[in-house]
C-alpha atoms as a PDB file:
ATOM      1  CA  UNK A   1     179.372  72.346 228.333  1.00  0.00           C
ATOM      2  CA  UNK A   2     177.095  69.828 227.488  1.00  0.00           C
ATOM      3  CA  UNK A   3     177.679  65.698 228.558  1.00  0.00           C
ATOM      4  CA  UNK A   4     176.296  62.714 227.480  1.00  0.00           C
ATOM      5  CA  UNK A   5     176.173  59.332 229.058  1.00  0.00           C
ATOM      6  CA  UNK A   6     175.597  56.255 226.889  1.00  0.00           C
ATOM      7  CA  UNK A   7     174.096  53.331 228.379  1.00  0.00           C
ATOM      8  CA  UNK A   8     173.436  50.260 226.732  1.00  0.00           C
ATOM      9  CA  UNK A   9     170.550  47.874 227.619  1.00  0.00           C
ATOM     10  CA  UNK A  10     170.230  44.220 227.482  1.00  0.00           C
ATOM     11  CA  UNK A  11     166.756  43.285 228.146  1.00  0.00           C
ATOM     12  CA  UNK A  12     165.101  40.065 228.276  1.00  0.00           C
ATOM     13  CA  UNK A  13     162.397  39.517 225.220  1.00  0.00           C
ATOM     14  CA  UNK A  14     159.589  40.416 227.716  1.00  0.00           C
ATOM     15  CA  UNK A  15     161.058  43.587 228.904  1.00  0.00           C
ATOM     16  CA  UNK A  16     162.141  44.582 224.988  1.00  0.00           C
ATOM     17  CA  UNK A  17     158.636  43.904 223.736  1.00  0.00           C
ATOM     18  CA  UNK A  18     157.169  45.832 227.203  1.00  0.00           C
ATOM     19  CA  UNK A  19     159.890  48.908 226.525  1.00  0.00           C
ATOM     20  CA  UNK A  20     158.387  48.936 222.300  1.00  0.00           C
ATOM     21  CA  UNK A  21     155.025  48.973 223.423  1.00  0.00           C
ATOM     22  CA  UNK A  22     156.125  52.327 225.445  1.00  0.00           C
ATOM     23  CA  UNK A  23     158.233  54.146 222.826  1.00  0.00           C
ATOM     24  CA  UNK A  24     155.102  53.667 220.521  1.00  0.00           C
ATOM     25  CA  UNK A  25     152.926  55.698 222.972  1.00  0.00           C
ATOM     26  CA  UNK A  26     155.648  58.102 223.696  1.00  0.00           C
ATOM     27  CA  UNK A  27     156.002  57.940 219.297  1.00  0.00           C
ATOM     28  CA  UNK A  28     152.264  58.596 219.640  1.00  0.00           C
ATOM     29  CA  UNK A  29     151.884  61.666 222.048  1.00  0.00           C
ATOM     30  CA  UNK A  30     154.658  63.557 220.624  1.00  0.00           C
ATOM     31  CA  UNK A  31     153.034  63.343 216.860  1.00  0.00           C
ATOM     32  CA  UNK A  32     150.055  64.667 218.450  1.00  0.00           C
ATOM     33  CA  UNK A  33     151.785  67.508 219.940  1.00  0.00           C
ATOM     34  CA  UNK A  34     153.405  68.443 217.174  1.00  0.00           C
ATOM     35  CA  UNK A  35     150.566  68.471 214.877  1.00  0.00           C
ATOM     36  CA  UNK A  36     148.148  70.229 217.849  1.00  0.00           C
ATOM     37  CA  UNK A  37     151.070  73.061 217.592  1.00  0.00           C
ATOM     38  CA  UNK A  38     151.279  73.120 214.051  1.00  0.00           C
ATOM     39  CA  UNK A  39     147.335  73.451 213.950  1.00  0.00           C
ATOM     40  CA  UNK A  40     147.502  75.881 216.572  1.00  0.00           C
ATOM     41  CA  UNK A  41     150.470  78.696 213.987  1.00  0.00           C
ATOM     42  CA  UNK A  42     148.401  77.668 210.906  1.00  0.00           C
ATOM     43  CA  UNK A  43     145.088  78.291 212.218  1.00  0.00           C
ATOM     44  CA  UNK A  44     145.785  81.433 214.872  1.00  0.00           C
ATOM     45  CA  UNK A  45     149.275  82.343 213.923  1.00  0.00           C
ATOM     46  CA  UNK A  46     150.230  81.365 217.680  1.00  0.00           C
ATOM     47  CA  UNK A  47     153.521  79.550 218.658  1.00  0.00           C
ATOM     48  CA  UNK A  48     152.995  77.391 221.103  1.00  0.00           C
END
């Protein structure tokens, strides 16, 4: 069985504009990731 908490955050407008600034690098690396994989099947036929 899978669970889930939800948790809901209040923050002040420095620590909202220091939590964006973090999901855009996390945004960011991810992409990356995902197109260095999808390079990876198109070019070698390898899954990463």
């Amino acid at each position: 069985m899978l669970r889930a908490t939800k948790v809901r955050l209040y923050p002040t407008s420095e620590q909202a504009e220091y939590l964006n600034g973090q999901f855009g690098a996390v945004r960011f690396a991810y992409n990356k990731a995902l197109h260095i994989k999808k390079q990876a099947y198109k070019r070698h036929g390898v899954s990463l």
